[in-house]
PDB file of N, CA and C in Angstrom:
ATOM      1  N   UNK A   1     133.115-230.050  65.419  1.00  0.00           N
ATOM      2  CA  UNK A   1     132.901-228.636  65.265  1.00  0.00           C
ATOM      3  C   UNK A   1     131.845-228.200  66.289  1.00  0.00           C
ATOM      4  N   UNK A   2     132.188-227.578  66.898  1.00  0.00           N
ATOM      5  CA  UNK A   2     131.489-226.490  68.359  1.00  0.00           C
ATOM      6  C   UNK A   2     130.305-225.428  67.617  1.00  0.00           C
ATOM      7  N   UNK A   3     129.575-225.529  67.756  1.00  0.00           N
ATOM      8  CA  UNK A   3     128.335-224.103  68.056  1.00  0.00           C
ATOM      9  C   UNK A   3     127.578-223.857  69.100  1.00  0.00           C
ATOM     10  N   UNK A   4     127.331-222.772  68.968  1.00  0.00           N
ATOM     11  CA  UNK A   4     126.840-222.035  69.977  1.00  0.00           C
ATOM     12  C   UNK A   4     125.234-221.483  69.544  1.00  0.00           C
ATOM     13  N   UNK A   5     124.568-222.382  71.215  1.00  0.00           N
ATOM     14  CA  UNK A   5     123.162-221.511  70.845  1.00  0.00           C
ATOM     15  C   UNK A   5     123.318-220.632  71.962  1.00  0.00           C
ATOM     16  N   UNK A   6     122.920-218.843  71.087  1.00  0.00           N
ATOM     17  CA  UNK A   6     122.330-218.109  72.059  1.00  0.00           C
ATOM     18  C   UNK A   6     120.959-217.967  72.466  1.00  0.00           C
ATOM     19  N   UNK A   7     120.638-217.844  73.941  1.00  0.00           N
ATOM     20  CA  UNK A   7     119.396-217.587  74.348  1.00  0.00           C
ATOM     21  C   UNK A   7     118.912-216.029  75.125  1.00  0.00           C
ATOM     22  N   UNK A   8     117.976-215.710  74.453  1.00  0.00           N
ATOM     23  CA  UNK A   8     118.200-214.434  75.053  1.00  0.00           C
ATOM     24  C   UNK A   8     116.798-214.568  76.080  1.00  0.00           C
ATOM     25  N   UNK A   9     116.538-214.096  77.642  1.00  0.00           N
ATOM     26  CA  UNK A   9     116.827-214.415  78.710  1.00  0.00           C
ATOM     27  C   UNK A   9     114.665-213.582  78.824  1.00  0.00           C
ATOM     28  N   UNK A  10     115.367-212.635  78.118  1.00  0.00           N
ATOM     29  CA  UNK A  10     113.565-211.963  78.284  1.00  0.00           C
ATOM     30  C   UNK A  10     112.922-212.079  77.004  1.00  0.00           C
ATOM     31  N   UNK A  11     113.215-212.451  75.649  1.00  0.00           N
ATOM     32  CA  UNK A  11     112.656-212.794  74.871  1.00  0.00           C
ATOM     33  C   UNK A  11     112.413-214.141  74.700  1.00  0.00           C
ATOM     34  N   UNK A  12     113.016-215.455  75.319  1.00  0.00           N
ATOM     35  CA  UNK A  12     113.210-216.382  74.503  1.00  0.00           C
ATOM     36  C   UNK A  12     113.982-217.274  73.132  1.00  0.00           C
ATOM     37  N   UNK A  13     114.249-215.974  72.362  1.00  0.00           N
ATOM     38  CA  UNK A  13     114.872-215.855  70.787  1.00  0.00           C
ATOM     39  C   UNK A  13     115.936-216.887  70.968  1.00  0.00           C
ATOM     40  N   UNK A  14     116.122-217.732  70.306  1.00  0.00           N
ATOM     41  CA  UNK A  14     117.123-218.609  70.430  1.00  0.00           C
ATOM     42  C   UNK A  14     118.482-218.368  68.680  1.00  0.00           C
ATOM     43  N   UNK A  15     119.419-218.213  68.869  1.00  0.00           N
ATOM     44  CA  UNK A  15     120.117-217.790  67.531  1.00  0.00           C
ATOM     45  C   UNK A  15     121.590-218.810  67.563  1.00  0.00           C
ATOM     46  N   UNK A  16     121.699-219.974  66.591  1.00  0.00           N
ATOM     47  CA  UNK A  16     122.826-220.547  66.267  1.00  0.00           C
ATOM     48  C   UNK A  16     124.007-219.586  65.851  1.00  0.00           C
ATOM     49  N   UNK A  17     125.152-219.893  66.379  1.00  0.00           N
ATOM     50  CA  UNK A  17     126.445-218.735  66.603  1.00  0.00           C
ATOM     51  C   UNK A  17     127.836-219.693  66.432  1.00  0.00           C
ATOM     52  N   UNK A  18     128.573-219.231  65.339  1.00  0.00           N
ATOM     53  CA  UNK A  18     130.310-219.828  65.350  1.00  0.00           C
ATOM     54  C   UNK A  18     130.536-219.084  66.334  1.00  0.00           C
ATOM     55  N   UNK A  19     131.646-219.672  66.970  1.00  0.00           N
ATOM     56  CA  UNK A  19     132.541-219.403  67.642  1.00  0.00           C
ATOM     57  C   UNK A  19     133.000-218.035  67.273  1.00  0.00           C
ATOM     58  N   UNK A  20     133.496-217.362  66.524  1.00  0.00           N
ATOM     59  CA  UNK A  20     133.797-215.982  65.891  1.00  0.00           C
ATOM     60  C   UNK A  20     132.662-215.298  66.216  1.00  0.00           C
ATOM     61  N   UNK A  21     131.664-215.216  65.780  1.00  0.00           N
ATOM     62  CA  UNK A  21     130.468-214.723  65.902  1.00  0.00           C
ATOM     63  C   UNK A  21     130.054-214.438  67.676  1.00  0.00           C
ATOM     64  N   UNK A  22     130.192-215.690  68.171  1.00  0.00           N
ATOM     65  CA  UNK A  22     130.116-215.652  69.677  1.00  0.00           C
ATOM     66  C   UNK A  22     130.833-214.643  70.254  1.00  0.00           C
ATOM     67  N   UNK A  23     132.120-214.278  70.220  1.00  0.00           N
ATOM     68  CA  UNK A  23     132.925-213.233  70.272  1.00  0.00           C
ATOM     69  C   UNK A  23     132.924-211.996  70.069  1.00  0.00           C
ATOM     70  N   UNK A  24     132.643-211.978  68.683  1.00  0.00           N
ATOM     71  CA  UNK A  24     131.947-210.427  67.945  1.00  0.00           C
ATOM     72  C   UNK A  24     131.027-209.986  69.581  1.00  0.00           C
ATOM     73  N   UNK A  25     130.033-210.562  69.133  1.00  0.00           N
ATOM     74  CA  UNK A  25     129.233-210.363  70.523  1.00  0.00           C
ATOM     75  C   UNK A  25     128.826-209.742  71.588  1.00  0.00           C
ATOM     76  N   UNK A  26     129.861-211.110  72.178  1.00  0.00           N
ATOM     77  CA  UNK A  26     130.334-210.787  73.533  1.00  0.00           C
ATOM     78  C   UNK A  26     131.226-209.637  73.799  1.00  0.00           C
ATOM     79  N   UNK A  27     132.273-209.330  73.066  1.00  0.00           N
ATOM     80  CA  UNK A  27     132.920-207.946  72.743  1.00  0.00           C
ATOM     81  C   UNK A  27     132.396-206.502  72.685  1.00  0.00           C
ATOM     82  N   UNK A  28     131.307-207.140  72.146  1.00  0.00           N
ATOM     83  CA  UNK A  28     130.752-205.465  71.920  1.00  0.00           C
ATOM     84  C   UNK A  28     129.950-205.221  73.163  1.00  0.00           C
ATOM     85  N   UNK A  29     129.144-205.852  74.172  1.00  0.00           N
ATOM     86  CA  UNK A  29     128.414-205.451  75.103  1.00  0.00           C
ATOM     87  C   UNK A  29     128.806-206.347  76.180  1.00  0.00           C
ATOM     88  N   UNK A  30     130.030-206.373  77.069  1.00  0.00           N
ATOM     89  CA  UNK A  30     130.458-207.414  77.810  1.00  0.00           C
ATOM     90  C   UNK A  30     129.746-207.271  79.395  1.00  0.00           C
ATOM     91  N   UNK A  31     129.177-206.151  79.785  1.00  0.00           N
ATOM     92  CA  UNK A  31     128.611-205.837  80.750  1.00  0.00           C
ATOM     93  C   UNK A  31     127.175-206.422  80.945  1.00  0.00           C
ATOM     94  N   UNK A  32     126.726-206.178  80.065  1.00  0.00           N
ATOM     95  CA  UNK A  32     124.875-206.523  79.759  1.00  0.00           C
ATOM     96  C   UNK A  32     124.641-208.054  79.316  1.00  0.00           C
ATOM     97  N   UNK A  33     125.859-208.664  78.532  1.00  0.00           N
ATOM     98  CA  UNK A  33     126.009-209.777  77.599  1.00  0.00           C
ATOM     99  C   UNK A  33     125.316-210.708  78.397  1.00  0.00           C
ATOM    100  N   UNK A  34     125.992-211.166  79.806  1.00  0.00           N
ATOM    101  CA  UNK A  34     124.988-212.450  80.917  1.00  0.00           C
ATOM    102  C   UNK A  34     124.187-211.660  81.273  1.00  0.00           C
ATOM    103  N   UNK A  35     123.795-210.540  81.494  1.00  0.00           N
ATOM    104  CA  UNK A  35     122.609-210.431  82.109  1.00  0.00           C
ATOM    105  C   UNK A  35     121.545-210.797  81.161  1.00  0.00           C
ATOM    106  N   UNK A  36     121.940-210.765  79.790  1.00  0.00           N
ATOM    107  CA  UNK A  36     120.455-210.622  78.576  1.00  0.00           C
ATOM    108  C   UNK A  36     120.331-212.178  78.076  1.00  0.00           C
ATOM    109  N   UNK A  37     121.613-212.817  78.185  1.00  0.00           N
ATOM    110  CA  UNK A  37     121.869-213.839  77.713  1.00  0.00           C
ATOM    111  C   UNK A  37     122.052-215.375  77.851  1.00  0.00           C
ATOM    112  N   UNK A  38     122.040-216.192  77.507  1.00  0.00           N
ATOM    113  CA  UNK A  38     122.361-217.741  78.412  1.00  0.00           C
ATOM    114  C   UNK A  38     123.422-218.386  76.788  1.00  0.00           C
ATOM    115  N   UNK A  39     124.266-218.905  77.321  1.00  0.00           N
ATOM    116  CA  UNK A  39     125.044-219.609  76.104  1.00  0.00           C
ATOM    117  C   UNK A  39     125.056-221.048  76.281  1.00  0.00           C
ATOM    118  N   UNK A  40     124.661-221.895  75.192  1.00  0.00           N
ATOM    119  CA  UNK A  40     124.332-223.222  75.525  1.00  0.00           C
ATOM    120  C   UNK A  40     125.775-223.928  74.203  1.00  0.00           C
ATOM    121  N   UNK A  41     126.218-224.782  74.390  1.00  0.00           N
ATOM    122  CA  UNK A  41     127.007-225.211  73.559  1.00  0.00           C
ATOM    123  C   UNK A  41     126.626-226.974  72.578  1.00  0.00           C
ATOM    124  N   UNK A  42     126.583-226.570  71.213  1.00  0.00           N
ATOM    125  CA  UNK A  42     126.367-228.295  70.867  1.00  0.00           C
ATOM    126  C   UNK A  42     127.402-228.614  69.835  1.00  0.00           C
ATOM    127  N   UNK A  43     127.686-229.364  70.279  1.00  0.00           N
ATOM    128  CA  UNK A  43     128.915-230.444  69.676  1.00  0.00           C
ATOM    129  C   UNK A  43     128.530-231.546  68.455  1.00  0.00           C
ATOM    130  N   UNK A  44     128.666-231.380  67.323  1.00  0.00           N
ATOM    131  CA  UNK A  44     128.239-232.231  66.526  1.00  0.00           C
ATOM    132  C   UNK A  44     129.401-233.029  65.956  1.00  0.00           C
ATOM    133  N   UNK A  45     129.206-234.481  65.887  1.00  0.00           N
ATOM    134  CA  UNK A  45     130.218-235.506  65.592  1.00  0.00           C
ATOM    135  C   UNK A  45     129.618-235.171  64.116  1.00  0.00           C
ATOM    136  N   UNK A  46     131.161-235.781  63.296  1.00  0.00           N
ATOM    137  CA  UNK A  46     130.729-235.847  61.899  1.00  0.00           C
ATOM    138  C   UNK A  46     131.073-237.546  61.833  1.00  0.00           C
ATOM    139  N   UNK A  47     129.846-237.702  60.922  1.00  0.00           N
ATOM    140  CA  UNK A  47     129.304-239.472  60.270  1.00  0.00           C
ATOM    141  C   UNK A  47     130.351-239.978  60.093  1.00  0.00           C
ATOM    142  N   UNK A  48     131.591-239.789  60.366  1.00  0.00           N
ATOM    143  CA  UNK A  48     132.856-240.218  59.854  1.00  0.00           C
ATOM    144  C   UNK A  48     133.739-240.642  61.315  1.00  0.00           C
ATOM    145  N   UNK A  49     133.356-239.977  62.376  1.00  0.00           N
ATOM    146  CA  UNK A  49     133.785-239.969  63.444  1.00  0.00           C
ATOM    147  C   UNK A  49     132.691-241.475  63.837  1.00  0.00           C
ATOM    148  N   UNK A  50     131.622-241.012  63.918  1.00  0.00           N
ATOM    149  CA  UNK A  50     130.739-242.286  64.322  1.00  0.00           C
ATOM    150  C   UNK A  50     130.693-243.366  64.171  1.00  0.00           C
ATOM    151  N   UNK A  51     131.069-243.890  62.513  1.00  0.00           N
ATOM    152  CA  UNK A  51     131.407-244.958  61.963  1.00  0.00           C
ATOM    153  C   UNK A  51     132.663-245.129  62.394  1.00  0.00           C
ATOM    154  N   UNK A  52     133.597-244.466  63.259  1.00  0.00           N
ATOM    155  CA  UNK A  52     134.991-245.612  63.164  1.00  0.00           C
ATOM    156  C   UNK A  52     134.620-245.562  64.413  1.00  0.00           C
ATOM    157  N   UNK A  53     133.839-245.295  64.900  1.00  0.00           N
ATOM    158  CA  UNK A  53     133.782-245.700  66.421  1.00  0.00           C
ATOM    159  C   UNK A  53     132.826-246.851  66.574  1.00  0.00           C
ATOM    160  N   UNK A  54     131.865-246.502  66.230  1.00  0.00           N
ATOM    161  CA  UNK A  54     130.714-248.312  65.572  1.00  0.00           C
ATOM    162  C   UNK A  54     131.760-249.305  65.262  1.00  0.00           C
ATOM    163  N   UNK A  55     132.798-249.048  64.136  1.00  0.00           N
ATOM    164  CA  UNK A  55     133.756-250.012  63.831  1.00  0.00           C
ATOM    165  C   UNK A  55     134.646-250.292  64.881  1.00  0.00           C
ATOM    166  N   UNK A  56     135.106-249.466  65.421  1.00  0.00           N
ATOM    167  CA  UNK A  56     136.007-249.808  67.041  1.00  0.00           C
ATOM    168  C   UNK A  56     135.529-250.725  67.572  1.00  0.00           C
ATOM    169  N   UNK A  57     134.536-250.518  68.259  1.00  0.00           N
ATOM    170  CA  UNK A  57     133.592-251.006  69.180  1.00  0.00           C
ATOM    171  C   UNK A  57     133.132-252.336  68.716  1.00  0.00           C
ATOM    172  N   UNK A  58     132.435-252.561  67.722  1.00  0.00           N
ATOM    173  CA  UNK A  58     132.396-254.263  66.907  1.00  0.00           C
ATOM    174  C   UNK A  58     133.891-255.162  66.708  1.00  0.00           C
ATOM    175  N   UNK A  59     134.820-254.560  66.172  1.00  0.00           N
ATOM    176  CA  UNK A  59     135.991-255.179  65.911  1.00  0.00           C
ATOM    177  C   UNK A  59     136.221-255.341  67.660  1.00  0.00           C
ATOM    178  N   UNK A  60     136.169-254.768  68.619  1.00  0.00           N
ATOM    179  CA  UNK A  60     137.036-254.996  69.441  1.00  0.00           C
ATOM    180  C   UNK A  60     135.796-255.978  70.746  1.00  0.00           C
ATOM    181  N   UNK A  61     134.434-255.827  70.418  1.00  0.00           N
ATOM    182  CA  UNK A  61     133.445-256.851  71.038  1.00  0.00           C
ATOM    183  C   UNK A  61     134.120-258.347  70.361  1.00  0.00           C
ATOM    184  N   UNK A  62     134.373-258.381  68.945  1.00  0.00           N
ATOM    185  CA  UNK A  62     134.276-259.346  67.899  1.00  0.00           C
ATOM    186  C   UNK A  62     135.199-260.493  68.768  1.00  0.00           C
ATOM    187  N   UNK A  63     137.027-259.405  68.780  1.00  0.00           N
ATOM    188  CA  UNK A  63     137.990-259.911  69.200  1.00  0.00           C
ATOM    189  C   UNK A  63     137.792-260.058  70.614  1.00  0.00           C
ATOM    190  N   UNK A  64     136.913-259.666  71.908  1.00  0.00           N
ATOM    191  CA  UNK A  64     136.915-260.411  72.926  1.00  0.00           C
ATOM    192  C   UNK A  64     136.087-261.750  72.803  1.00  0.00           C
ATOM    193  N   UNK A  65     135.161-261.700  71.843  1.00  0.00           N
ATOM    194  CA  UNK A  65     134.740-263.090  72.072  1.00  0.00           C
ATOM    195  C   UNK A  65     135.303-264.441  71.648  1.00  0.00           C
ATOM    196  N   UNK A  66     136.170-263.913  70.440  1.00  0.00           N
ATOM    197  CA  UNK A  66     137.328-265.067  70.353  1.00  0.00           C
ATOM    198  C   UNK A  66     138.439-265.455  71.276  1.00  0.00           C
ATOM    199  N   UNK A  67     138.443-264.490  71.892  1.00  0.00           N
ATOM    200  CA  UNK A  67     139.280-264.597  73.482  1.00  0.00           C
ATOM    201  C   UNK A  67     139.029-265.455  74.117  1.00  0.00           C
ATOM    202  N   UNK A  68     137.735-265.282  74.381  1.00  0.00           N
ATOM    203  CA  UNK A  68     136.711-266.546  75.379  1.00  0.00           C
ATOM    204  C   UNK A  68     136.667-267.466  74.905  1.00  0.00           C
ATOM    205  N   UNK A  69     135.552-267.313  73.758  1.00  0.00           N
ATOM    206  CA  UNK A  69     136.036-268.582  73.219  1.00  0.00           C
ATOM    207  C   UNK A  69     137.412-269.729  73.472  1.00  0.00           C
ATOM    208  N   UNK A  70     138.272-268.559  72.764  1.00  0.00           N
ATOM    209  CA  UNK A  70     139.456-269.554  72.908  1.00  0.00           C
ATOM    210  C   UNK A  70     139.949-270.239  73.849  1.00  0.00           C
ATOM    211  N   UNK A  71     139.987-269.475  74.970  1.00  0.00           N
ATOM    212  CA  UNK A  71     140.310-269.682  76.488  1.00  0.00           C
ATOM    213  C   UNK A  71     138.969-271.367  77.151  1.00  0.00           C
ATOM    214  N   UNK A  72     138.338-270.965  76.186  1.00  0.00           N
ATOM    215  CA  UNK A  72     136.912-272.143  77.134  1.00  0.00           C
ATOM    216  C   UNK A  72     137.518-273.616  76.326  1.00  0.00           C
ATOM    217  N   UNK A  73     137.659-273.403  75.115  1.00  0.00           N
ATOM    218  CA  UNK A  73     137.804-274.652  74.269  1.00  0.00           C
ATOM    219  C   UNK A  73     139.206-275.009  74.657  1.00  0.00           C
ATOM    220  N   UNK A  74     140.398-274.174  75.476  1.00  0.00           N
ATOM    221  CA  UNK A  74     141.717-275.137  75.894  1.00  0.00           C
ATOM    222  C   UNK A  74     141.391-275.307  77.530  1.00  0.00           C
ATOM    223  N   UNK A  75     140.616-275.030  77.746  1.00  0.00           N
ATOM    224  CA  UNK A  75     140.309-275.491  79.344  1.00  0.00           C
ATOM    225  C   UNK A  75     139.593-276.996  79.089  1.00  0.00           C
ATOM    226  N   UNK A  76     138.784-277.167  78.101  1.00  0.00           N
ATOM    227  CA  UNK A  76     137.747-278.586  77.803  1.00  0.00           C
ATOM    228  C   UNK A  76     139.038-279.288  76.919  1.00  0.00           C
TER     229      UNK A  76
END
């Protein structure tokens, strides 16, 4: 899920914004909008995304080292 920080350019004011909201916005004053404004975007993974990627990433370190392994012990 995407949000949006606005920054406004001569105050400082920083204001978290949905996507909808971002729009509203930008719609209503599209002329002035960059001049007053800076739009920064943050991307937040959800704990659910992270963990199967931790799990990816171990299961698939796990299974190259039995690879090697395996490969060293039919070479000896």
């Amino acid at each position: 899920m995407q949000k949006f920080i606005l920054k406004n350019i001569i105050t400082g004011v920083k204001e978290n914004l949905s996507y909808s909201e971002l729009m509203t916005r930008l719609n209503k004053n599209r002329k002035e909008f960059f001049n007053t404004y800076r739009i920064e975007t943050v991307s937040k993974k959800s704990i659910i995304e992270k963990l199967l990627f931790t799990l990816f990433v171990g299961v698939s370190s796990l299974a190259m080292g039995v690879l090697i392994l395996e490969s060293i012990t039919q070479i000896f």
